[in-house]
N, C-alpha and C. Protein backbone atom coordinates (compact mmCIF):
# COMPACT_ATOMS: atom_id res chain seq x y z
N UNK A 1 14.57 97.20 51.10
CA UNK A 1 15.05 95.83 51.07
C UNK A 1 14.03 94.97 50.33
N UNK A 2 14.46 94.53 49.47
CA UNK A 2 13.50 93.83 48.60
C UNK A 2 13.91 91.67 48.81
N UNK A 3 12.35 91.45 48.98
CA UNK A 3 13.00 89.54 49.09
C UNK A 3 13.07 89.01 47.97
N UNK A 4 14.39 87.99 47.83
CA UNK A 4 15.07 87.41 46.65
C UNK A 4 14.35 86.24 46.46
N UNK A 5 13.40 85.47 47.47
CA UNK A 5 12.64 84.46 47.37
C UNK A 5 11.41 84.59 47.12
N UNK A 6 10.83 83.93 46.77
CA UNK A 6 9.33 84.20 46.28
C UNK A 6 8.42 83.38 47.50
N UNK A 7 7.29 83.51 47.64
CA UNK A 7 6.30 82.78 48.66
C UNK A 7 6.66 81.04 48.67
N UNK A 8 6.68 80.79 47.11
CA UNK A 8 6.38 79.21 46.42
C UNK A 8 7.44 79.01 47.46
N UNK A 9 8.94 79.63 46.86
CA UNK A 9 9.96 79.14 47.75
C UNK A 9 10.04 79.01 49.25
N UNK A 10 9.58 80.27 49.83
CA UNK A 10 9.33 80.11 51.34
C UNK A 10 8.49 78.91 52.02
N UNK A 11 7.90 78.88 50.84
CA UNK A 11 7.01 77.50 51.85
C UNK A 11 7.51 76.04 51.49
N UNK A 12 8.18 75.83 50.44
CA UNK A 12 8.95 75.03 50.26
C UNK A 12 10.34 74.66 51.30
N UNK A 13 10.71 75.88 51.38
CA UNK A 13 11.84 76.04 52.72
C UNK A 13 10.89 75.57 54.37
N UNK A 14 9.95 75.56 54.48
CA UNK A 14 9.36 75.81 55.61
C UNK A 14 9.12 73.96 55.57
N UNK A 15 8.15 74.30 54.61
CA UNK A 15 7.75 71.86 54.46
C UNK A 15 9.51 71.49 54.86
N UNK A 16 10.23 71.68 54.09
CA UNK A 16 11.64 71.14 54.35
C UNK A 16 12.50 70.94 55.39
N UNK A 17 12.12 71.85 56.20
CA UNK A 17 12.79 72.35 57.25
C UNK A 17 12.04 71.35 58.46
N UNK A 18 10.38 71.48 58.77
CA UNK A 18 9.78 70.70 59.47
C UNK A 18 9.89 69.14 59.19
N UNK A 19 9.95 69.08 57.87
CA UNK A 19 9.94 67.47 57.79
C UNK A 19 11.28 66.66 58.26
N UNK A 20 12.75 68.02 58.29
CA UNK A 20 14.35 67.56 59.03
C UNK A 20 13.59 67.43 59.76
N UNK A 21 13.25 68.32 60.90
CA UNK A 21 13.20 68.24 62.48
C UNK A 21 12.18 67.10 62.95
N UNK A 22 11.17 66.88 62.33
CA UNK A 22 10.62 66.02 63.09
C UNK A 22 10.57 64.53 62.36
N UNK A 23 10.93 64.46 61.42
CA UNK A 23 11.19 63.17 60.93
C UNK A 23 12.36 62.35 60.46
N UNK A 24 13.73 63.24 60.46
CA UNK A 24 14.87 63.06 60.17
C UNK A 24 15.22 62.67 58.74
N UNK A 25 15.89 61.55 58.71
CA UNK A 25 15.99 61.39 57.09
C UNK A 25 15.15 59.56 56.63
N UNK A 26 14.07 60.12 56.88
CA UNK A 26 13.07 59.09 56.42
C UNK A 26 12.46 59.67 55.13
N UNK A 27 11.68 58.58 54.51
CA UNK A 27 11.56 58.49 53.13
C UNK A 27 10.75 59.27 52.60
N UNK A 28 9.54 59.04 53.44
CA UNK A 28 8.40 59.91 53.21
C UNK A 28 8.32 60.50 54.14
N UNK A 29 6.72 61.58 54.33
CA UNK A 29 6.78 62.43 55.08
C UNK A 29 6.42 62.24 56.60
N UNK A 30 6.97 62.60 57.80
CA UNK A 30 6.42 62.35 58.94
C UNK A 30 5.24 63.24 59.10
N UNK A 31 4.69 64.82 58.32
CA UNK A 31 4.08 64.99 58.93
C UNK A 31 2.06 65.05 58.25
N UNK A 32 1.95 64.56 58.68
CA UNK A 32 0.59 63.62 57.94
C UNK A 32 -0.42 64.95 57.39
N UNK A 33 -0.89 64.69 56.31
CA UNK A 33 -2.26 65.97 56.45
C UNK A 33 -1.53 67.19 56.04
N UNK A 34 -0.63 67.33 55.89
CA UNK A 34 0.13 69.02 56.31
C UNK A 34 -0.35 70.17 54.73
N UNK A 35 -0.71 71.02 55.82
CA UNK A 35 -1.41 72.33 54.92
C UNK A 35 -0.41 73.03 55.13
N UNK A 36 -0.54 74.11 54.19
CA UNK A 36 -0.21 75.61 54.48
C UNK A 36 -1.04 76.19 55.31
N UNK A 37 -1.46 76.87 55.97
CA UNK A 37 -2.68 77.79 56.75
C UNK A 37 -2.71 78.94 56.34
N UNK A 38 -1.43 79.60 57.11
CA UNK A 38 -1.45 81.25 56.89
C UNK A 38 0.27 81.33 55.94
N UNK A 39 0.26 82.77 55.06
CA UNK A 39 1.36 82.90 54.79
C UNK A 39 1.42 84.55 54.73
N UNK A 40 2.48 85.31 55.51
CA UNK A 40 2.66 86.45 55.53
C UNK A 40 3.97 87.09 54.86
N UNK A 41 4.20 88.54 54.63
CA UNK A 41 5.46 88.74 54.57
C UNK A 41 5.07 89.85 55.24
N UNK A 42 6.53 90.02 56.20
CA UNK A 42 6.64 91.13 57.28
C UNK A 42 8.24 92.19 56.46
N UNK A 43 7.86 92.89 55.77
CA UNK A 43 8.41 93.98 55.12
C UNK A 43 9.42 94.76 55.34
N UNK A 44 9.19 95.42 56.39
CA UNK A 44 10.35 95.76 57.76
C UNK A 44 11.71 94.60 58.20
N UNK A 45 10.74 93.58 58.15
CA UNK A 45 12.33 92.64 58.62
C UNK A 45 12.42 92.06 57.52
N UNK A 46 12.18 91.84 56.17
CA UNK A 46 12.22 91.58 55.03
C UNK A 46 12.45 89.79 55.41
N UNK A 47 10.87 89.35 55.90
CA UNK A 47 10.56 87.79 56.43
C UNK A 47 9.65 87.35 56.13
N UNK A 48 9.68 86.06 55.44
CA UNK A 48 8.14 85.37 55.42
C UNK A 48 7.91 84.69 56.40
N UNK A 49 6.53 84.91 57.30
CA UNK A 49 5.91 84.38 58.04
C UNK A 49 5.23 83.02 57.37
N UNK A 50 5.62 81.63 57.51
CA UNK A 50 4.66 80.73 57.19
C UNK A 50 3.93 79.36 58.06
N UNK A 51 3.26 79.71 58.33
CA UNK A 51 2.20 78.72 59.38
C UNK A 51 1.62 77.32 57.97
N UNK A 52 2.84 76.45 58.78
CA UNK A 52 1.87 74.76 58.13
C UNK A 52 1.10 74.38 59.09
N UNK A 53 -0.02 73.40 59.57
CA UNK A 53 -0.43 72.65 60.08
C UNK A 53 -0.34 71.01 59.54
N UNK A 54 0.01 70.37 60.44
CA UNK A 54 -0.12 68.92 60.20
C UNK A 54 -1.03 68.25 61.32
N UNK A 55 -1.23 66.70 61.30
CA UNK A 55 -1.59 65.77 62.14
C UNK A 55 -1.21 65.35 63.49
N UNK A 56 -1.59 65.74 64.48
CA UNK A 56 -0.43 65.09 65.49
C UNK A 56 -0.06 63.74 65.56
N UNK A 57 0.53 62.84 64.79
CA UNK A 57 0.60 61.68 64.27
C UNK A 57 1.59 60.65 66.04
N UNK A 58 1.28 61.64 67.29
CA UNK A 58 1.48 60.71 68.66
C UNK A 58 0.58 60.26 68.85
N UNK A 59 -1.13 60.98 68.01
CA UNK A 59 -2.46 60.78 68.98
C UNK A 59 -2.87 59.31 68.52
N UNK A 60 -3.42 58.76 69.92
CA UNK A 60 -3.68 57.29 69.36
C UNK A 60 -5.09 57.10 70.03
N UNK A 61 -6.28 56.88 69.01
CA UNK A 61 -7.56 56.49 69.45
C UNK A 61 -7.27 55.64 70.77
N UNK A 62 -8.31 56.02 71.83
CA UNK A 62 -8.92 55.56 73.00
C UNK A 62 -9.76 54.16 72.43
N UNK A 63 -8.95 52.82 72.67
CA UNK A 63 -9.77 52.17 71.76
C UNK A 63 -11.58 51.60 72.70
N UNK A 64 -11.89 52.23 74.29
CA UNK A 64 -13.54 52.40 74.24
C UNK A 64 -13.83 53.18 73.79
N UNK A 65 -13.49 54.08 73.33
CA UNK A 65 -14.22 55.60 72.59
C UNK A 65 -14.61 54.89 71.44
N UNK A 66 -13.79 54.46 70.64
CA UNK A 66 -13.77 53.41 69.32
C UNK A 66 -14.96 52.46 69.47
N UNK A 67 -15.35 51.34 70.29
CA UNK A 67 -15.66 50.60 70.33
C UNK A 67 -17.38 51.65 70.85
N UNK A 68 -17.41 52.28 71.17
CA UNK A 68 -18.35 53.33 71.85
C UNK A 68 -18.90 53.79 70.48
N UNK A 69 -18.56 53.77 69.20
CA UNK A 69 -19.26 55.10 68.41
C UNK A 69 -18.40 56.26 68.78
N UNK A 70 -17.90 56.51 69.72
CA UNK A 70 -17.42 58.04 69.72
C UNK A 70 -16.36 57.96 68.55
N UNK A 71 -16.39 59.36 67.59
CA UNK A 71 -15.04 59.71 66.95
C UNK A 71 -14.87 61.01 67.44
N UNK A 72 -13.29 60.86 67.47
CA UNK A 72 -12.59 61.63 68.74
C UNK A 72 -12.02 62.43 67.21
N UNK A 73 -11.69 64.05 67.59
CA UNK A 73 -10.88 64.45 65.87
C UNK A 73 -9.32 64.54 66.76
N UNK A 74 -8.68 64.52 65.23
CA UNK A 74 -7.26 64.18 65.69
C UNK A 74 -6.74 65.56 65.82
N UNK A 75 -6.16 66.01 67.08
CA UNK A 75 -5.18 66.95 67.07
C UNK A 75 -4.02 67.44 65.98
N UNK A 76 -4.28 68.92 65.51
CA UNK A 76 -3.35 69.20 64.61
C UNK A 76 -2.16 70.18 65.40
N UNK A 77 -1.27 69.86 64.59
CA UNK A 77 0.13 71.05 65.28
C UNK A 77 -0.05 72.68 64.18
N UNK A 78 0.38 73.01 64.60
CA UNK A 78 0.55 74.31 64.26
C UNK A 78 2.27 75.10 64.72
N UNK A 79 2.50 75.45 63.36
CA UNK A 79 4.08 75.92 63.59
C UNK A 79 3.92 77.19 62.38
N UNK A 80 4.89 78.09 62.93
CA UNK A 80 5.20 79.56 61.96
C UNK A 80 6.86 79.19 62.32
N UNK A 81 7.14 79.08 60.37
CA UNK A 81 8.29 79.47 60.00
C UNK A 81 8.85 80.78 59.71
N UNK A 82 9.67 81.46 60.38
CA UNK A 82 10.08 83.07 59.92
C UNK A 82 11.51 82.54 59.21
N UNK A 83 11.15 82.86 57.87
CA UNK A 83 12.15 82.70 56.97
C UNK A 83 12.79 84.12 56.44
N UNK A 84 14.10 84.01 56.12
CA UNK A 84 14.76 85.28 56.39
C UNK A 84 14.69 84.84 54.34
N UNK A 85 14.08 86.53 54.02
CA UNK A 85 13.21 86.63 53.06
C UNK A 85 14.84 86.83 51.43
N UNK A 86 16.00 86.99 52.02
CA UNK A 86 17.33 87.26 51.17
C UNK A 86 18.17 86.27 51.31
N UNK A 87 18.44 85.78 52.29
CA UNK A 87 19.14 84.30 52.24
C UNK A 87 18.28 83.03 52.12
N UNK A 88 16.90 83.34 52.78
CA UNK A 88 16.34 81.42 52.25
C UNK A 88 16.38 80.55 53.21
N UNK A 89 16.47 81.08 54.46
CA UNK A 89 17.23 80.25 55.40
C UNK A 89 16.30 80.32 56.95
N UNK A 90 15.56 79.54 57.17
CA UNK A 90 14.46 79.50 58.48
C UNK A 90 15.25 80.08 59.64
N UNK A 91 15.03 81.25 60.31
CA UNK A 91 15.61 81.95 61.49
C UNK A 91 14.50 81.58 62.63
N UNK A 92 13.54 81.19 62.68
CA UNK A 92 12.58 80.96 63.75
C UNK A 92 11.59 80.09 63.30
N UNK A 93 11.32 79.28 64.88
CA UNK A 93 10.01 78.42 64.91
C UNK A 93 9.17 78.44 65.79
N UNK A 94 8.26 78.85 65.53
CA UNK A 94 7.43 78.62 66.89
C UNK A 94 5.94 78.31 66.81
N UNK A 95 5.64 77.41 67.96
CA UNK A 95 4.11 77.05 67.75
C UNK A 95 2.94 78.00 67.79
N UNK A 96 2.15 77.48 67.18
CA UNK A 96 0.84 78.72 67.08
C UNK A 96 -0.37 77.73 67.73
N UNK A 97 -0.82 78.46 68.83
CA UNK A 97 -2.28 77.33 69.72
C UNK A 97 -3.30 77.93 68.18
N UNK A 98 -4.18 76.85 68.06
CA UNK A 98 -5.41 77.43 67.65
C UNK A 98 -6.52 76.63 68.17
């Protein structure tokens, strides 16, 4: 079984897919910062594995921490898209702790 999509595309499908779900149809992007991290292909199920990370853009400075000198780092999300590697089409999501 050989995949009809290429990586570029899979992760293009993957940004696309996260930016529906968590931002709907707004203009720009809801999800702030957002990398690629990891990108796999799993051969056997003919799937790209692709892990974005973004910003957790709920977290809101403690404003004594602020006023303290403390900088607090902002929580990132972590998600793996399993994209089905012949149709193009995200079959799974799930979070990744890191």
């Amino acid at each position: 079984m050989q995949a009809k999509i290429d990586v570029k595309k899979a992760v293009e499908i993957a940004i696309e897919f996260a930016e529906h779900i968590y931002g709907g149809e707004k203009e720009e992007s809801p999800l702030q910062a957002k990398r690629v991290e990891e990108v796999d292909f799993l051969e056997e199920k003919n799937r790209w594995l692709i892990t974005l990370g973004w910003n957790d853009t709920a977290f809101k400075e403690i404003p004594s921490a602020e006023m303290a000198g403390a900088k607090s780092k902002i929580p990132r999300t972590f998600k793996v898209f399993h994209i089905d590697a012949e149709l193009g089409e995200v079959i799974k999501m799930e979070t990744k702790e890191h």
